[in-house]
Protein backbone atom coordinates (compact mmCIF):
# COMPACT_ATOMS: atom_id res chain seq x y z
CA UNK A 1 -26.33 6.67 -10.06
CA UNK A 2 -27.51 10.14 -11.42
CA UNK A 3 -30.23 11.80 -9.97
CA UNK A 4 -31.16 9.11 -7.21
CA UNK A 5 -30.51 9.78 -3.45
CA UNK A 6 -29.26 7.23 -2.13
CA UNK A 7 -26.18 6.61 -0.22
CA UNK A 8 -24.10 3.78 0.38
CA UNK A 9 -25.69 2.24 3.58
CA UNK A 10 -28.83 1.61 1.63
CA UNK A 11 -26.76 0.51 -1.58
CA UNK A 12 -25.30 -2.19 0.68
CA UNK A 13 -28.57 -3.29 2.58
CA UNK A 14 -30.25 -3.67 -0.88
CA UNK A 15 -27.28 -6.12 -1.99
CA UNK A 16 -27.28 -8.04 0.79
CA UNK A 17 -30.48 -9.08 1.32
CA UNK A 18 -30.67 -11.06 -2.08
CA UNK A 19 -27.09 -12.09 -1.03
CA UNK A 20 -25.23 -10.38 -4.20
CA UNK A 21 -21.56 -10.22 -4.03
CA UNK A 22 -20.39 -6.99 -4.77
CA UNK A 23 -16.79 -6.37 -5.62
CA UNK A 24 -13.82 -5.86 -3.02
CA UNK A 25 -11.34 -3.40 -3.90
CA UNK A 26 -7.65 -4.10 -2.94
CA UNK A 27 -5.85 -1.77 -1.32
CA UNK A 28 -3.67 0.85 -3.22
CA UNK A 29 0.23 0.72 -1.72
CA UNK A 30 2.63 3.16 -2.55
CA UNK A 31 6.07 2.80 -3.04
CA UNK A 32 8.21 4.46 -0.54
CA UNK A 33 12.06 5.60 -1.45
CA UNK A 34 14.66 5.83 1.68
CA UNK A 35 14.40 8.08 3.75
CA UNK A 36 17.07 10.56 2.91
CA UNK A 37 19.16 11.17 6.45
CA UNK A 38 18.43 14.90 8.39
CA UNK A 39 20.23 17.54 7.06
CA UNK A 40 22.68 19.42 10.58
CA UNK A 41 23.01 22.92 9.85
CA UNK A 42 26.81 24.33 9.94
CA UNK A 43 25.85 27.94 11.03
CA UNK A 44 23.12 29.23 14.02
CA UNK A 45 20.00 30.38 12.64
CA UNK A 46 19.78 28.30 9.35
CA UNK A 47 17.24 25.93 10.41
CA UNK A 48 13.72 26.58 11.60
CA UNK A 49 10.78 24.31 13.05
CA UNK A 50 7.22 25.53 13.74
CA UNK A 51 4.52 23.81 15.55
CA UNK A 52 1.62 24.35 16.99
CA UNK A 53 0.07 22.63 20.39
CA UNK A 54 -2.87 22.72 22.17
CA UNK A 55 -3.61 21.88 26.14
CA UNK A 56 -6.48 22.57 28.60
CA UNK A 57 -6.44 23.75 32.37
CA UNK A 58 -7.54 22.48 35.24
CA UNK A 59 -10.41 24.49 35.41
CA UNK A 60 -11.47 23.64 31.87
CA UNK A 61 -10.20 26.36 30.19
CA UNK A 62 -8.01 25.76 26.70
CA UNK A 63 -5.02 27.25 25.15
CA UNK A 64 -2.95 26.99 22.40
CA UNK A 65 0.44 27.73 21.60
CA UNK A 66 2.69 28.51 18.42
CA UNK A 67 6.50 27.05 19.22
CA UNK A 68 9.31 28.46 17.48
CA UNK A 69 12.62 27.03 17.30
CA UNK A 70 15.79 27.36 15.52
CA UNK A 71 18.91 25.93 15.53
């Protein structure tokens, strides 16, 4: 609805109170292929994984760290 501002919590209170049905939307599934297996390098070096993790202290403080690593 253009140029009204309402949202959808007072969309759905309005309905409900004369009892309208509104629609219900199914779900949208997609298709998934198989999984293709993980690819082992042959020489050192070729493969790399990044990833990035977060933890706090014990006195509160946080840190974050970047891990690197190759095989």
């Amino acid at each position: 609805m253009k140029g009204f501002a309402w949202n959808h919590k007072r969309i759905r209170r309005i309905y409900c109170e004369p009892e309208l049905n509104q629609r219900i939307r199914s779900k949208k599934r997609l298709s998934r292929e198989t999984p293709e297996p993980l690819a082992v390098p042959e020489c050192p070096n070729e493969m790399w994984s990044m990833d990035f993790m977060a933890d706090q202290l014990g006195d509160g403080r946080s840190f974050k760290t970047l891990n690197v690593l190759w095989s």
